[in-house]
C-alpha atoms as a PDB file:
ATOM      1  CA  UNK A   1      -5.473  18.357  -3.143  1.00  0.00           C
ATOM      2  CA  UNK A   2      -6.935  16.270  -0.261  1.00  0.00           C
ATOM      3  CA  UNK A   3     -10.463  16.337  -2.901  1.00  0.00           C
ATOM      4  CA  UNK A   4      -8.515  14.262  -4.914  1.00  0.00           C
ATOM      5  CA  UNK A   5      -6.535  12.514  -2.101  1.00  0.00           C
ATOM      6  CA  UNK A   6      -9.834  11.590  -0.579  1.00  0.00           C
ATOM      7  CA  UNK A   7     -11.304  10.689  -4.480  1.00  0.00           C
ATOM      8  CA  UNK A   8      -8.218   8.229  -5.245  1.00  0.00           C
ATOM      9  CA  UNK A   9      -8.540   6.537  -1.716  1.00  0.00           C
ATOM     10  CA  UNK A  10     -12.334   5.920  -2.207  1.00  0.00           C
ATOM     11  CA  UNK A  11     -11.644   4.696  -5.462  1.00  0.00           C
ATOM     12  CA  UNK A  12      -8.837   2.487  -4.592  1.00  0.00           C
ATOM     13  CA  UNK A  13     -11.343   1.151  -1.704  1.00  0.00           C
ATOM     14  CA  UNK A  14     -14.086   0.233  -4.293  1.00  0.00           C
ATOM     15  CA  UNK A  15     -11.578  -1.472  -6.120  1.00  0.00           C
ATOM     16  CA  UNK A  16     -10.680  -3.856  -3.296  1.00  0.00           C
ATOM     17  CA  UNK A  17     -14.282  -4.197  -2.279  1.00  0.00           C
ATOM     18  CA  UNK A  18     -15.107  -5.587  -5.721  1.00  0.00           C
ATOM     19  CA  UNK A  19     -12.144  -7.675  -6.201  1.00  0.00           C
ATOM     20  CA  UNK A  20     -13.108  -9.221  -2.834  1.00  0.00           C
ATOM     21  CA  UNK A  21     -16.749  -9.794  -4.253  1.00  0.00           C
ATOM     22  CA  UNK A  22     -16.004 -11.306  -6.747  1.00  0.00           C
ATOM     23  CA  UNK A  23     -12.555 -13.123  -6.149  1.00  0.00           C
ATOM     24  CA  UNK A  24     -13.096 -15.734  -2.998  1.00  0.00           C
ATOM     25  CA  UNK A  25      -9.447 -16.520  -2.427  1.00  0.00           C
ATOM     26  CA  UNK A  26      -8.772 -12.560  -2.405  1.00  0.00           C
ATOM     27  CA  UNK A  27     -11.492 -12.377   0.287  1.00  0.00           C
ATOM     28  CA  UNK A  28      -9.931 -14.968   2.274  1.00  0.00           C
ATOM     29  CA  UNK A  29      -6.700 -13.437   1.930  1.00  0.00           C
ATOM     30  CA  UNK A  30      -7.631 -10.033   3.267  1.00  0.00           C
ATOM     31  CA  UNK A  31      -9.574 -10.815   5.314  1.00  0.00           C
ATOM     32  CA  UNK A  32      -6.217 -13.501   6.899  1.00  0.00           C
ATOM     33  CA  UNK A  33      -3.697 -11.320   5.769  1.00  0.00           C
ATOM     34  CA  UNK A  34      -4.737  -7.731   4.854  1.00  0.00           C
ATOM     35  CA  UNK A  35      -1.094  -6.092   4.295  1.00  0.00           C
ATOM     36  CA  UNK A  36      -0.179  -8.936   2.359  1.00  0.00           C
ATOM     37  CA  UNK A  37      -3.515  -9.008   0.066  1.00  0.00           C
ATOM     38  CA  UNK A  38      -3.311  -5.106  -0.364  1.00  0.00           C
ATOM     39  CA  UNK A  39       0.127  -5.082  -0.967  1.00  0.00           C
ATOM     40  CA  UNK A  40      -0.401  -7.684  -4.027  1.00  0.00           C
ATOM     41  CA  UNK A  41      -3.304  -4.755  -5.255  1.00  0.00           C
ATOM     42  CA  UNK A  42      -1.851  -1.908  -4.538  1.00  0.00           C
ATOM     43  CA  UNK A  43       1.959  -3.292  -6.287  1.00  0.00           C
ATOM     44  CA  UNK A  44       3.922  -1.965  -3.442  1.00  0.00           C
ATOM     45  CA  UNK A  45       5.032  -2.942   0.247  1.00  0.00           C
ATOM     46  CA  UNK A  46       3.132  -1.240   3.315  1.00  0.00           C
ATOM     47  CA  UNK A  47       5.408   0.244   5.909  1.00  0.00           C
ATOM     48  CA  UNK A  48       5.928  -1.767   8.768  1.00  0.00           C
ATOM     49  CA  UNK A  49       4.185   0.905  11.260  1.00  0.00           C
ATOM     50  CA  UNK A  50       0.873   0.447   9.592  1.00  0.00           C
ATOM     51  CA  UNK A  51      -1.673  -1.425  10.538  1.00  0.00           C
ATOM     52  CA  UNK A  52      -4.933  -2.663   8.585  1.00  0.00           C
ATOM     53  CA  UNK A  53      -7.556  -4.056   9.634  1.00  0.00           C
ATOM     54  CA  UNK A  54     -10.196  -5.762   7.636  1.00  0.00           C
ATOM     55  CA  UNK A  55     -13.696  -6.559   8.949  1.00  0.00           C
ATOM     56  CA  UNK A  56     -16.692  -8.521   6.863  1.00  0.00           C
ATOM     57  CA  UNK A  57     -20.353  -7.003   7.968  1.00  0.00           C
ATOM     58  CA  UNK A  58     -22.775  -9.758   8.601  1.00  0.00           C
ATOM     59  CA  UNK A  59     -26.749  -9.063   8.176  1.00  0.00           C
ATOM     60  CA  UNK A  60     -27.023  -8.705  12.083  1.00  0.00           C
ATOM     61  CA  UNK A  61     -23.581  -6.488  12.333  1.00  0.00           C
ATOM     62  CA  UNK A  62     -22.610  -3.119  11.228  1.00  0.00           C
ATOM     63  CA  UNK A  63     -19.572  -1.678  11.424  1.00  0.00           C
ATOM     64  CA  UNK A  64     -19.095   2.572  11.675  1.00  0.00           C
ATOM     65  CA  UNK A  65     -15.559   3.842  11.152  1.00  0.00           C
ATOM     66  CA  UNK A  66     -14.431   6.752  12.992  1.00  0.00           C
ATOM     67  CA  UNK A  67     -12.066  10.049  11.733  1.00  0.00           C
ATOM     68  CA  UNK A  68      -8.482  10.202  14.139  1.00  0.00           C
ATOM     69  CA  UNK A  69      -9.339  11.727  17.415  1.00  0.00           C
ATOM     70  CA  UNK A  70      -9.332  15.181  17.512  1.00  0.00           C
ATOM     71  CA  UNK A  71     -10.937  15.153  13.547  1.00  0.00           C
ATOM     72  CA  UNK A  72     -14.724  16.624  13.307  1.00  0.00           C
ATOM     73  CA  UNK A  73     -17.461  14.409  11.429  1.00  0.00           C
ATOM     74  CA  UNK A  74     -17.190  15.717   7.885  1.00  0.00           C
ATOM     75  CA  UNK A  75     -14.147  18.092   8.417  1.00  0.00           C
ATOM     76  CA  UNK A  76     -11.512  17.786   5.557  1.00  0.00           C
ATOM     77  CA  UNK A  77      -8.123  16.203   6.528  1.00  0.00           C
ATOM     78  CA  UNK A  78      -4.610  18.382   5.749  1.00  0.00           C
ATOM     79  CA  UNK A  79      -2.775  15.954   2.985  1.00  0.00           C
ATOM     80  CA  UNK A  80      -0.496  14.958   5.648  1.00  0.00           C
ATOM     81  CA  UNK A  81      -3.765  13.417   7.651  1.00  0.00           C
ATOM     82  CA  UNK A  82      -5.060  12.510   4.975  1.00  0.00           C
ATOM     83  CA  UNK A  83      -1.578  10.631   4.039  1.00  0.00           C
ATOM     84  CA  UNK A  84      -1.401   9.392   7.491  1.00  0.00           C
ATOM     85  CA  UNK A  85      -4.936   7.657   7.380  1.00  0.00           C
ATOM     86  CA  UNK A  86      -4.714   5.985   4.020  1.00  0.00           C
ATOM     87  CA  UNK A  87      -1.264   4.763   4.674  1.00  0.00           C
ATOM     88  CA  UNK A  88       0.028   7.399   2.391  1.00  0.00           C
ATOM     89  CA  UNK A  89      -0.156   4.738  -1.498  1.00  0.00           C
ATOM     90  CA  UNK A  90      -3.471   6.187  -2.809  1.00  0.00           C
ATOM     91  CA  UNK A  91      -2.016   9.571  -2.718  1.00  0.00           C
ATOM     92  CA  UNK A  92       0.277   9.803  -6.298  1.00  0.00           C
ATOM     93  CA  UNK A  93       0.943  13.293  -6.270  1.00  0.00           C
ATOM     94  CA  UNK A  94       2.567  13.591  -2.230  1.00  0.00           C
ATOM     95  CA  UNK A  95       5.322  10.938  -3.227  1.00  0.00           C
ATOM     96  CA  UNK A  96       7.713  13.691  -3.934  1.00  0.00           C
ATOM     97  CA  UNK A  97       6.072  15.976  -1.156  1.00  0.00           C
ATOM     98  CA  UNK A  98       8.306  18.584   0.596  1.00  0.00           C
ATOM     99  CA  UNK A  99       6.708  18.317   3.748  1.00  0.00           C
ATOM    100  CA  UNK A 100       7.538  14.884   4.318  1.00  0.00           C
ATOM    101  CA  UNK A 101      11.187  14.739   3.277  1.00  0.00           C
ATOM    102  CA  UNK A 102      12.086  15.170   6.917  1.00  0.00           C
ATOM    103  CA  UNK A 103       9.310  13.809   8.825  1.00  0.00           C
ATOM    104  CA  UNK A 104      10.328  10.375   9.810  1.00  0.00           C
ATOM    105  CA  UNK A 105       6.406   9.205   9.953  1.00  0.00           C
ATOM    106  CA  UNK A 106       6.237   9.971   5.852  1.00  0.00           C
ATOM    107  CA  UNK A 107       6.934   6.198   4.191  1.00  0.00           C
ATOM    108  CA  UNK A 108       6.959   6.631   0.650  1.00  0.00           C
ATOM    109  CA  UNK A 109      10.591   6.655  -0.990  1.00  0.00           C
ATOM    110  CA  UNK A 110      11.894  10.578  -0.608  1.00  0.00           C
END
């Protein structure tokens, strides 16, 4: 499940990349106001206790993005990690996901 997690999350991240490629006032958008610009793409609100932040590389500076603390480089994420990290909407199948229906940190409608 997390294979897939991890699939829909890279695909919903090429998706955004592209729109902002080729769509300027997208670009400006996320890159001014990413939880409003995602929020538009991904047709749902973000909960209020996460945070995105979204950087533009420049020919002179790279950016490297880092698993949670505590994660090893190329170790697979549980689903709820994996939830956690992506902010939980690229994940369609955990919506109705036992695990979360008493976990207060779970944001998707129970």
């Amino acid at each position: 499940m997390a294979d897939q997690a991890n699939q829909q999350r890279d695909e919903a991240e090429r998706e955004i990349v592209d729109k902002a490629g080729t769509d300027h006032a997208f670009r400006q958008k996320l890159l001014s106001n990413p939880p409003a610009a995602l929020e538009g793409v991904l047709g749902s609100a973000l909960p209020p206790n996460v945070e995105i932040s979204v950087v533009e590389e420049t020919p002179s500076h790279y950016y490297l993005v880092l698993p949670p603390a505590g994660v090893a480089a190329g170790a697979e994420l549980s689903d709820h990690q994996l939830g956690a990290v992506a902010g939980g909407g690229f994940m369609e199948d955990t919506w109705n996901d036992e695990t979360c229906v008493s976990d207060s940190r779970c944001w998707w409608p129970h």
